[in-house]
Protein backbone atom coordinates (compact mmCIF):
# COMPACT_ATOMS: atom_id res chain seq x y z
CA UNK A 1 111.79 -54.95 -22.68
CA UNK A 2 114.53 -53.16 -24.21
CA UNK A 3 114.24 -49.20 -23.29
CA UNK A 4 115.85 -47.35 -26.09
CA UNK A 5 114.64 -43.56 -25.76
CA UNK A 6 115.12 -41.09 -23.02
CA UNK A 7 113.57 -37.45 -22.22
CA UNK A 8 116.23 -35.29 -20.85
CA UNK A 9 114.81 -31.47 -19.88
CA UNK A 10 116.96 -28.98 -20.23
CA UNK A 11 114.69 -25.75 -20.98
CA UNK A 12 114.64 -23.86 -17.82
CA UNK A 13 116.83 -20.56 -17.45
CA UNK A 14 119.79 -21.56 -15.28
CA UNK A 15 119.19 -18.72 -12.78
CA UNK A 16 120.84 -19.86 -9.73
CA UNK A 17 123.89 -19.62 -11.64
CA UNK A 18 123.53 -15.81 -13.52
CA UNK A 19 125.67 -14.47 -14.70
CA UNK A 20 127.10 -17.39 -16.20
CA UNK A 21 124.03 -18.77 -17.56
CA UNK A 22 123.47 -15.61 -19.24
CA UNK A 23 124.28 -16.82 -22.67
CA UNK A 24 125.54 -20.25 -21.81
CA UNK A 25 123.28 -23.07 -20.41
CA UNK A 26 123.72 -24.21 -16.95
CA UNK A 27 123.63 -27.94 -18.76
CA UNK A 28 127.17 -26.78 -20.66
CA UNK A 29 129.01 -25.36 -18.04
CA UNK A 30 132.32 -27.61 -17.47
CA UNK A 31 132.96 -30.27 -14.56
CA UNK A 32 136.44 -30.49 -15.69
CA UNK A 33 136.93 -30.17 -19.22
CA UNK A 34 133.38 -32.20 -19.56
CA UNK A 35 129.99 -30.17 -19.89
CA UNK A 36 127.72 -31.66 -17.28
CA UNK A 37 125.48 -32.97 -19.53
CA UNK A 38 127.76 -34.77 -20.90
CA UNK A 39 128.00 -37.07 -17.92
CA UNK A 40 124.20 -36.85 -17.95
CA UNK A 41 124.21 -38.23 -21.71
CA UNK A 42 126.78 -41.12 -20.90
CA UNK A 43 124.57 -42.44 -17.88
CA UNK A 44 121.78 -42.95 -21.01
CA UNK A 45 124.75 -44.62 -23.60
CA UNK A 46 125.85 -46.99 -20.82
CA UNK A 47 122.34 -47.91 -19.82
CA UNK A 48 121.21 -48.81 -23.17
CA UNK A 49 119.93 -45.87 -24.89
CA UNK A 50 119.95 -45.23 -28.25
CA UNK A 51 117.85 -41.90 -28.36
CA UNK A 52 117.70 -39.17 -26.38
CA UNK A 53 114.94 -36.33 -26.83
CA UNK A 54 116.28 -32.87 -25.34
CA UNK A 55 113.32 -30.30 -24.37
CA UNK A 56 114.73 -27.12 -25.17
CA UNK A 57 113.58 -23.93 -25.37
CA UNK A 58 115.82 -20.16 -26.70
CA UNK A 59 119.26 -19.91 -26.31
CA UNK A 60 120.30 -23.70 -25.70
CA UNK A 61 121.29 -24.54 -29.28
CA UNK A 62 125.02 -25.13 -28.11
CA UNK A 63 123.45 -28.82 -26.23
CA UNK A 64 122.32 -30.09 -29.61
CA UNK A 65 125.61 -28.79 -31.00
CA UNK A 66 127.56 -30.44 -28.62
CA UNK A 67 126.66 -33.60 -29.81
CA UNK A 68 126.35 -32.91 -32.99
CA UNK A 69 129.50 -32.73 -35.73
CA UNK A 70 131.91 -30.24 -36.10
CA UNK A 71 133.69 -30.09 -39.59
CA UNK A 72 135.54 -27.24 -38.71
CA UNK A 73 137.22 -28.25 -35.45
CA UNK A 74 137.79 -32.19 -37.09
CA UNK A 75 139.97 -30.29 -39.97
CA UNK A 76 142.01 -28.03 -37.83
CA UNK A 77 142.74 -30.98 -35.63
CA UNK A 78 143.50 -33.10 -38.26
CA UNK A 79 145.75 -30.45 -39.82
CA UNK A 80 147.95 -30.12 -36.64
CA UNK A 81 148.26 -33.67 -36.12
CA UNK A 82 146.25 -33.67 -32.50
CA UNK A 83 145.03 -37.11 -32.70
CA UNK A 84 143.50 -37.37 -28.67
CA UNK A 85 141.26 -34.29 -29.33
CA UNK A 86 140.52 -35.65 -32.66
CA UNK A 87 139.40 -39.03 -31.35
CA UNK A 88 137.97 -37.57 -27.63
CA UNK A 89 135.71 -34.83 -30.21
CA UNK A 90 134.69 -37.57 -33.03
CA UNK A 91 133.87 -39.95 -29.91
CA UNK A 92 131.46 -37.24 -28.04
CA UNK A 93 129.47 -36.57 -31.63
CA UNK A 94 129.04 -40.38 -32.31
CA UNK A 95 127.94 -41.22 -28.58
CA UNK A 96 124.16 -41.51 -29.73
CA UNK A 97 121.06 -40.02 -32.00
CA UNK A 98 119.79 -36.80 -30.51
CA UNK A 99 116.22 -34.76 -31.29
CA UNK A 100 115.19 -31.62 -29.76
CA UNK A 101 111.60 -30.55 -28.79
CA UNK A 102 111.15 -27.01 -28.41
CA UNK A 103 108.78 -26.49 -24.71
CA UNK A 104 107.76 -22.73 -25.93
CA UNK A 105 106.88 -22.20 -21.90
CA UNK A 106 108.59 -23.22 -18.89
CA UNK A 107 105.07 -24.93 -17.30
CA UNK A 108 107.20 -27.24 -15.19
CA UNK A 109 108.73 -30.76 -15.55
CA UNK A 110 105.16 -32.29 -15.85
CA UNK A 111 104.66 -30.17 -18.66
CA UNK A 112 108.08 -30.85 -20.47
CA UNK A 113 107.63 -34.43 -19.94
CA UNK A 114 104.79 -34.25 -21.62
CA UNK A 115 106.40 -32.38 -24.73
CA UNK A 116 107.84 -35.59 -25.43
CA UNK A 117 104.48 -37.58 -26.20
CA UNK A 118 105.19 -37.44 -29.78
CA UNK A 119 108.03 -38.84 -29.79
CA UNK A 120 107.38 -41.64 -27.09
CA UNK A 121 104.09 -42.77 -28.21
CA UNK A 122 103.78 -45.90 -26.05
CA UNK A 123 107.00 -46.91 -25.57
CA UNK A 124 108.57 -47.31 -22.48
CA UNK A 125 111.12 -44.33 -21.66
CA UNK A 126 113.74 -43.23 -19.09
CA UNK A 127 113.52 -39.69 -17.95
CA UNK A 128 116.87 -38.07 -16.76
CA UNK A 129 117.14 -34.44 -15.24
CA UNK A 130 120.07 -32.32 -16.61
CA UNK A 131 121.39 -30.67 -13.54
CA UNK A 132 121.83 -34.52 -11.34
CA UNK A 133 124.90 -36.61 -11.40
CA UNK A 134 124.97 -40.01 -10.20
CA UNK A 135 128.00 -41.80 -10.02
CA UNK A 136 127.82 -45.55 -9.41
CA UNK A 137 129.55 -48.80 -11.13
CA UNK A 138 126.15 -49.46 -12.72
CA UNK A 139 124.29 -46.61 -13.99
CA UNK A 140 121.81 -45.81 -12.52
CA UNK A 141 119.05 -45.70 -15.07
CA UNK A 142 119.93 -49.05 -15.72
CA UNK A 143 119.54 -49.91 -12.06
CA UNK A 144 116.08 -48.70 -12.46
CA UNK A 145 115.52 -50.34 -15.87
CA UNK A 146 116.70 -53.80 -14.66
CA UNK A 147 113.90 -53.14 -11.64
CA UNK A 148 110.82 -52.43 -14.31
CA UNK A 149 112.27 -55.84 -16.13
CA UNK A 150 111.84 -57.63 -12.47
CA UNK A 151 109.22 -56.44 -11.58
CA UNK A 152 107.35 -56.05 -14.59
CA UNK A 153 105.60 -52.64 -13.13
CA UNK A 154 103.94 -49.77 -14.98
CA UNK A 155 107.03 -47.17 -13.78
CA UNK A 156 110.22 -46.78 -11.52
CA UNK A 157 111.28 -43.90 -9.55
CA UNK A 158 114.56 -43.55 -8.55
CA UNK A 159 115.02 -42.43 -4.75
CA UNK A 160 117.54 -41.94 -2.18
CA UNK A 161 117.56 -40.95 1.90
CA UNK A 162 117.68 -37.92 2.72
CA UNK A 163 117.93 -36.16 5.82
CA UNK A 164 114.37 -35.67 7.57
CA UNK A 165 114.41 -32.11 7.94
CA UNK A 166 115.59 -31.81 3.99
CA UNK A 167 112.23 -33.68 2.99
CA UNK A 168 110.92 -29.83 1.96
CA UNK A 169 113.46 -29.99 -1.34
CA UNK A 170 112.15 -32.90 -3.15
CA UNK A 171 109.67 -35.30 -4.01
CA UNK A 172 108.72 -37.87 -1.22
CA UNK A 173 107.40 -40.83 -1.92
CA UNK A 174 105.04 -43.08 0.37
CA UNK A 175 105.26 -46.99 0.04
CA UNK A 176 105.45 -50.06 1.93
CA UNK A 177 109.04 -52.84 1.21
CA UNK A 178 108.78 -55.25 -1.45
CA UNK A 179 110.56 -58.65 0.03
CA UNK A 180 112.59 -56.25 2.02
CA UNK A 181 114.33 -55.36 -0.74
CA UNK A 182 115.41 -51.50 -1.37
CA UNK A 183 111.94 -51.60 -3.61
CA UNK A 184 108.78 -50.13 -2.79
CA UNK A 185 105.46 -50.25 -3.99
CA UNK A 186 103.95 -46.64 -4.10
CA UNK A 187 101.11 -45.34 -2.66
CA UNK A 188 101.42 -41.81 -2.50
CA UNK A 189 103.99 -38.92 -3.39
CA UNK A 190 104.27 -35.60 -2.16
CA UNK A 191 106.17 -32.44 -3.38
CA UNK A 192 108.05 -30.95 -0.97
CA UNK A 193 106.40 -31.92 2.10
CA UNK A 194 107.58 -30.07 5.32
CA UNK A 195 109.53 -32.64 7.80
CA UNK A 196 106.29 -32.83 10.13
CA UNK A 197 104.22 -33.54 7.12
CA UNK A 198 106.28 -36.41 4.89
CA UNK A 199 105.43 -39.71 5.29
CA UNK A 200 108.99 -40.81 4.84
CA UNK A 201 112.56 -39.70 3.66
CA UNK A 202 112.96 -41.42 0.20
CA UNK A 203 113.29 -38.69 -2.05
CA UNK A 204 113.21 -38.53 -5.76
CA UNK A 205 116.69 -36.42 -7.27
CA UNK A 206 115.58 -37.23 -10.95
CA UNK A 207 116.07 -40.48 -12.47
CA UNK A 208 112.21 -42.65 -13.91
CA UNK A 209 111.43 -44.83 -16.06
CA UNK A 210 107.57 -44.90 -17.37
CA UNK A 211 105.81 -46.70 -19.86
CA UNK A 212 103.62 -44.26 -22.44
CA UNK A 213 100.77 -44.39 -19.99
CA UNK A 214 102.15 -41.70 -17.91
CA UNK A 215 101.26 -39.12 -20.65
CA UNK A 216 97.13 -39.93 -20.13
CA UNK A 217 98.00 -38.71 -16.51
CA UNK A 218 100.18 -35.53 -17.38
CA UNK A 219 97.44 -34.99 -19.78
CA UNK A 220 94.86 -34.76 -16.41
CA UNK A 221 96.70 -33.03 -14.12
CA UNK A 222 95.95 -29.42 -12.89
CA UNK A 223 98.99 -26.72 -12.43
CA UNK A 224 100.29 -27.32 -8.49
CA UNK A 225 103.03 -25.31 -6.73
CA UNK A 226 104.03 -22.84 -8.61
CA UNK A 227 101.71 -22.57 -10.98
CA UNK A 228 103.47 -25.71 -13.27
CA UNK A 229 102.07 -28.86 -13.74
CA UNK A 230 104.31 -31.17 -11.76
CA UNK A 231 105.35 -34.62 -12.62
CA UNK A 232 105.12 -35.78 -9.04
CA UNK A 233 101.06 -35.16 -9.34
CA UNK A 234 100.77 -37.45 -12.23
CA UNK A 235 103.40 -40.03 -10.75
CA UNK A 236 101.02 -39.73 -7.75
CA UNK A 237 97.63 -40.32 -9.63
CA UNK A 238 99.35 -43.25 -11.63
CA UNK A 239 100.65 -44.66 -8.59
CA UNK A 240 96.63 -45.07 -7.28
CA UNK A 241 96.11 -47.16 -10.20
CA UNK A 242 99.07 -48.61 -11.71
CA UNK A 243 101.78 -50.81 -10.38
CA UNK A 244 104.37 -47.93 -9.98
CA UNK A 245 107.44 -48.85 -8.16
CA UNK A 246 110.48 -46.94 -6.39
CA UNK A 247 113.59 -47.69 -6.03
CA UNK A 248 116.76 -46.90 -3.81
CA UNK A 249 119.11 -46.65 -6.31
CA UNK A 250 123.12 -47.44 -5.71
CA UNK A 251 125.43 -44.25 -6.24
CA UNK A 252 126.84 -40.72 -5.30
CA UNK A 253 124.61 -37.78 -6.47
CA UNK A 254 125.56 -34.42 -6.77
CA UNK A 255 123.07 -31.78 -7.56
CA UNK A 256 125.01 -29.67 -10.42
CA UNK A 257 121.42 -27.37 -10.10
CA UNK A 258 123.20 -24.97 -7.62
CA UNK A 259 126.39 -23.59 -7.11
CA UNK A 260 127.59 -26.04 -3.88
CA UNK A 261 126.44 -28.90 -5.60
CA UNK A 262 128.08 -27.71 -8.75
CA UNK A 263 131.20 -27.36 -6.30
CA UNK A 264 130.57 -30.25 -4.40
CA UNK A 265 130.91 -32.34 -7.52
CA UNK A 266 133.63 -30.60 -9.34
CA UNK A 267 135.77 -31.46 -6.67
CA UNK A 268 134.68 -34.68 -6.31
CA UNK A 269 135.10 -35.43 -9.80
CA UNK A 270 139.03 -34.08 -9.56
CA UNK A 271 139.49 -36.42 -6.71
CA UNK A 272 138.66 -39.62 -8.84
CA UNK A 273 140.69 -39.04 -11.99
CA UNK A 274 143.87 -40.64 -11.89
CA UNK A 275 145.56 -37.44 -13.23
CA UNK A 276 144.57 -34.90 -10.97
CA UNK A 277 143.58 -36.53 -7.79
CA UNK A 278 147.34 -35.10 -6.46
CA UNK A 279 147.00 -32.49 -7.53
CA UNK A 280 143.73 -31.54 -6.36
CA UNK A 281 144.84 -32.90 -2.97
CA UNK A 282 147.85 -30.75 -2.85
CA UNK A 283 145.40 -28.07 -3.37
CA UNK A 284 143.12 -28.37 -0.91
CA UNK A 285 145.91 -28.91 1.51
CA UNK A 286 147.21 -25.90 0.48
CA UNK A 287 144.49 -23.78 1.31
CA UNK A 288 143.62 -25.39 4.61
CA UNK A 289 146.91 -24.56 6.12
CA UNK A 290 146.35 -21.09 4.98
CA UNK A 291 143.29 -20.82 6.79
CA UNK A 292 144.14 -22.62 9.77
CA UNK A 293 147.77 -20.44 10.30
């Protein structure tokens, strides 16, 4: 089945990275002269997408405008004959269709998930976080969607390894090898388990694909830590019922959500384009010698 929508939150406040995020959304500050979620975006074109739904909430207006067309700009560009930034700008607003749901309350990602029902209805959707950055030669939502189309399963959650004592920053899932593939069938999944307490180390950074059923169990869930109703309690109750799948995707991810990961992958980004990576090396050479003289 052809996916062709995806829910991409984007409503909380940003506040690991204050003052920045003060008036500009964590989602639009620039690796490179990209806006993370434009990266985040792309990963949707090149799986297939054709829609993406954007849970907002006040003061991210400049995501939707991103995408959107800018008359202004396109004339002065046009006017002083800069034909790359006209192309690179006409490109970014044509890249797909974009809607915005408003989440009036930050009640967690459960909750903004569910914002989406509307728009879903039963289709089958991909869910991508803002603030995650995958980098692989097949995207990774398309890794996952390929696995759904295999497997023909009710949902597929994306996971990686992580260290065991770094089980207490993410979703664990519990499952037992399909064909001992890097598939699992899912029995169980925990949020934020201490080390002693996780049942193994295949964590869940952001990247699913459900079909509309998931919203009857967002619909049942109860608010867990924190007081939000967490999307890992209703991928947990489907997963008792329904054929819900994970998945060890292929890729780099960098968690943009914080300001080493936002580091992290701002320099790994430099390192792979063509035009800075010497630069960027010279750089960092630069300052090691300083602080090793």
């Amino acid at each position: 089945m052809h996916i062709k929508k995806a829910v991409i939150p984007v409503a909380g406040k940003g506040t690991r990275f204050l003052p920045a995020t003060k008036e500009t959304p964590k989602e639009m500050l620039p690796i490179l002269n990209y806006p993370m979620i434009h990266y985040v975006v792309e990963e949707a074109v090149l799986s297939g997408i054709e829609q993406i739904v954007f849970i907002t909430s006040t003061g991210k207006e400049s995501i939707e405008n991103y995408f959107d067309k800018n008359q202004a700009l396109e004339q002065f560009l046009v006017a002083n004959k800069k034909e790359k930034e006209l192309e690179m700008i006409r490109k970014i607003s044509s890249m797909i269709e974009i809607t915005t749901i408003r989440q009036k309350e930050q009640l967690g990602l459960g909750h903004a998930v569910l914002c989406a029902s509307s728009m879903m209805g039963n289709e089958d959707f991909a869910v991508i976080l803002g603030d995650d950055l995958v980098r692989s030669s097949v995207p990774v939502t398309k890794q996952l969607i390929d696995i759904k189309d295999k497997y023909k399963s009710d949902a597929v959650i994306g996971v990686m390894e992580v260290p065991k004592e770094e089980t207490d920053k993410y979703g664990i899932i519990e499952g037992a090898a399909i064909d001992n593939s890097k598939s699992y069938k899912m029995t169980n999944m925990i949020e934020k388990p201490k080390p002693s307490d996780a049942p193994t180390n295949l964590a869940t950074p952001g990247r699913y694909i459900f079909s509309g059923e998931i919203f009857e169990y967002l619909k049942k869930i109860p608010r867990g830590i924190g007081g939000e109703y967490q999307l890992t309690d209703a991928i947990c109750m489907m997963a008792k019922e329904k054929n819900v799948l994970a998945h060890i995707f292929d890729g780099d991810r960098y968690d943009t959500g914080n300001v080493k990961g936002y580091l992290n992958a701002t320099i790994a980004f430099a390192l792979e384009n063509k035009e800075l990576r010497n630069y960027t090396l010279e750089i960092m050479r630069g300052y090691l010698e300083k602080s090793n003289s």
